[in-house]
C-alpha atoms as a PDB file:
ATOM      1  CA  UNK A   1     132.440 -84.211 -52.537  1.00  0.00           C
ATOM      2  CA  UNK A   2     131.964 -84.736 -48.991  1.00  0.00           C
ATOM      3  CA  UNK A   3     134.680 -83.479 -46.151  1.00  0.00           C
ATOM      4  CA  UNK A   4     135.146 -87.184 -45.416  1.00  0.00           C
ATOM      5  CA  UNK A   5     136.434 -87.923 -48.868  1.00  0.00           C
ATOM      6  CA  UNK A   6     138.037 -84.232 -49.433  1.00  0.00           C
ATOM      7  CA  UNK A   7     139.993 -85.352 -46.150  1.00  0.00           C
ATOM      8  CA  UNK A   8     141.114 -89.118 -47.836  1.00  0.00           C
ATOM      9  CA  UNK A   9     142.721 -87.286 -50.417  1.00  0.00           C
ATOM     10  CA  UNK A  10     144.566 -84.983 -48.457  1.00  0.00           C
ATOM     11  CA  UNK A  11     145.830 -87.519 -46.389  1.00  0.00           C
ATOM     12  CA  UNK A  12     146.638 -89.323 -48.948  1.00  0.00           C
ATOM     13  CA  UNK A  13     148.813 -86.650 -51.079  1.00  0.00           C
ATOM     14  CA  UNK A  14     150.411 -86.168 -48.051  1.00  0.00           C
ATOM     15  CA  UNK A  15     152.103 -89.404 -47.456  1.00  0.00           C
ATOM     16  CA  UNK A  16     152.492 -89.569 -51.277  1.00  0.00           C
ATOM     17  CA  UNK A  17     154.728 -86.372 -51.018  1.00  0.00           C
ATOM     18  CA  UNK A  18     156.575 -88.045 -47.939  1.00  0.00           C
ATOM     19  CA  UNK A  19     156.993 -90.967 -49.883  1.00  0.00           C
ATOM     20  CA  UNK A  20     158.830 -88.857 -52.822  1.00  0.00           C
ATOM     21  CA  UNK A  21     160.702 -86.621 -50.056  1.00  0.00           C
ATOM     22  CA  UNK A  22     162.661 -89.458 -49.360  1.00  0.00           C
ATOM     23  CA  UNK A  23     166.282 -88.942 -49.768  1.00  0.00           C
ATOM     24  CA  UNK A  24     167.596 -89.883 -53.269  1.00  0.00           C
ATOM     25  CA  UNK A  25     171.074 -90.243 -52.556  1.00  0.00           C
ATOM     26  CA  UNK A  26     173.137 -91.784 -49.696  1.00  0.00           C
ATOM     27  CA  UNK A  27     175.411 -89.476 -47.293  1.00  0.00           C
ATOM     28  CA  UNK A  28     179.265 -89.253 -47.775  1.00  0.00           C
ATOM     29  CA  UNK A  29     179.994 -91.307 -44.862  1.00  0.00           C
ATOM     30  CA  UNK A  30     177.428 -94.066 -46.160  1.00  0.00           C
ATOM     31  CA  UNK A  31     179.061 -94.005 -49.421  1.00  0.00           C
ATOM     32  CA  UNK A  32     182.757 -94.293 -47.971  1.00  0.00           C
ATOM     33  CA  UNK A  33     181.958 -97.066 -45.998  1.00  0.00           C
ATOM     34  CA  UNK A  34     179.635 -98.643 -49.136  1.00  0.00           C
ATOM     35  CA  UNK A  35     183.449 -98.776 -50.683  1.00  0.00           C
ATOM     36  CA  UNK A  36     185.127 -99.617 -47.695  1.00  0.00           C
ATOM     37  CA  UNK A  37     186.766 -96.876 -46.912  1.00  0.00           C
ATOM     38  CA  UNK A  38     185.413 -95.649 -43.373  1.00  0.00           C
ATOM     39  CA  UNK A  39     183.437 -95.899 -40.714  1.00  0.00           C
ATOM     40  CA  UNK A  40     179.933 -97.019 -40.831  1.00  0.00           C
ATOM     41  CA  UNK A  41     177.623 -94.749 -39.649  1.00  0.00           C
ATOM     42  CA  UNK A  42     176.249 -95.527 -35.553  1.00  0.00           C
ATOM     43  CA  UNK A  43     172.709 -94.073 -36.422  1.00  0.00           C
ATOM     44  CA  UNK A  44     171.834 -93.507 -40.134  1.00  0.00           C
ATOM     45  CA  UNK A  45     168.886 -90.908 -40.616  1.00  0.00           C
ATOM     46  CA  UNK A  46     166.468 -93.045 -40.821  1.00  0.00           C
ATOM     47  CA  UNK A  47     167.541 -94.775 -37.899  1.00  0.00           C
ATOM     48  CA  UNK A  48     167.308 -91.088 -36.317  1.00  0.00           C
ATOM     49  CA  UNK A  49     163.842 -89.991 -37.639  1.00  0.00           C
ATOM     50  CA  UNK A  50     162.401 -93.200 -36.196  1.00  0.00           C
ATOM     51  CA  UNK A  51     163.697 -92.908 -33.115  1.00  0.00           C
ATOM     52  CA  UNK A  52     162.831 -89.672 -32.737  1.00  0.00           C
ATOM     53  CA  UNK A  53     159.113 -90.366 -34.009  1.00  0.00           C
ATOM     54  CA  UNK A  54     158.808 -93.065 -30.947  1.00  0.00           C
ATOM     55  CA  UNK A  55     159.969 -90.694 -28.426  1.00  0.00           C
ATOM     56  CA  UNK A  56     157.543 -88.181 -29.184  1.00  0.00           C
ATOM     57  CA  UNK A  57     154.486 -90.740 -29.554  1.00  0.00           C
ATOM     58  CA  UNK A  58     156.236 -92.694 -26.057  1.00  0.00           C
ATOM     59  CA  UNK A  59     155.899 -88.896 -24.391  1.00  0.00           C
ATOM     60  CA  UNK A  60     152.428 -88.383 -25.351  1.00  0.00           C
ATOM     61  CA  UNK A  61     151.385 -92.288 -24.743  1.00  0.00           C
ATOM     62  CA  UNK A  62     153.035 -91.283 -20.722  1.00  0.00           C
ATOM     63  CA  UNK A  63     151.605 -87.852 -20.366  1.00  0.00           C
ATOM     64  CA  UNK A  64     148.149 -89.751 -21.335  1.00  0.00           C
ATOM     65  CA  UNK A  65     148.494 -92.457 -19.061  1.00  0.00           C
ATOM     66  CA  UNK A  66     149.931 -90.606 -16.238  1.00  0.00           C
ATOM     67  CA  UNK A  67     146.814 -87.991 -16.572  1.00  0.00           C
ATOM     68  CA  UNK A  68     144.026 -90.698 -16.710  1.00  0.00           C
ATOM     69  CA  UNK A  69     145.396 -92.529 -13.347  1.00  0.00           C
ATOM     70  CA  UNK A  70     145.617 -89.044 -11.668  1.00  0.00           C
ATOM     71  CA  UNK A  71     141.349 -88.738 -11.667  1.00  0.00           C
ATOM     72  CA  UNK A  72     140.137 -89.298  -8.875  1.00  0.00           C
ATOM     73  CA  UNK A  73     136.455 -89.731  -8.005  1.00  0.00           C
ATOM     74  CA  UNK A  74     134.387 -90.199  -4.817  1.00  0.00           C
ATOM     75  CA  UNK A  75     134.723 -93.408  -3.193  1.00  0.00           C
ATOM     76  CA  UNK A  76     131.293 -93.014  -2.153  1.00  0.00           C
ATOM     77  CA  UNK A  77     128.119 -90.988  -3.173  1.00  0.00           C
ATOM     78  CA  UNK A  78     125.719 -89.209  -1.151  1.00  0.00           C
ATOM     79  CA  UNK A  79     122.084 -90.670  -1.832  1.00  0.00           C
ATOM     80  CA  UNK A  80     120.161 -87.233  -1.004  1.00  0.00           C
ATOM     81  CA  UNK A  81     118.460 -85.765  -3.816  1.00  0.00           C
ATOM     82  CA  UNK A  82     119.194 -82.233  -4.461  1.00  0.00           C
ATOM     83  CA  UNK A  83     116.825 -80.066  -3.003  1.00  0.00           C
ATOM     84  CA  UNK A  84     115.659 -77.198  -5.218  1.00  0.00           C
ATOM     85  CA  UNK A  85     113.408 -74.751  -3.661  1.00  0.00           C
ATOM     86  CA  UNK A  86     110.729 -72.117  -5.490  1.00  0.00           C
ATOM     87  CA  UNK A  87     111.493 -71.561  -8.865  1.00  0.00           C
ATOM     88  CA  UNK A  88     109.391 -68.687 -10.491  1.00  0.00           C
END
């Protein structure tokens, strides 16, 4: 098998174990609220985990950006060849 294909696979066992790590049940709170009982929850976990998720990618999307304007380059270049002298 080639390391392309070797790497499909483990790609895709990983999302298939994320996809059965999902959680089963609901929460207490979800439940007493599912029977009227209580308050709903402000932020469920998923809710959380997502949120969390875009913060991470919005830091790394900023840092990115922020370091790509920061280059800076000559505004002009000098047209003089270098000059190499003897080389034994």
């Amino acid at each position: 098998m080639s390391p392309r294909c070797i790497l499909g696979v483990a790609v895709l066992a990983i999302l298939a174990a994320a996809a059965a790590a999902q959680r089963p049940a609901m929460l207490e709170k979800e439940r007493a609220w599912e029977e009227g009982k209580g308050m709903p929850l402000m932020v469920t976990p998923n809710i959380m985990t997502g949120l969390l998720v875009g913060i991470v990618w919005l830091t790394l999307f900023l840092t990115g950006f922020c370091c790509l304007f920061q280059v800076q380059t000559p505004s002009a270049y000098e047209e003089k060849c270098l000059v190499l002298n003897k080389q034994y």
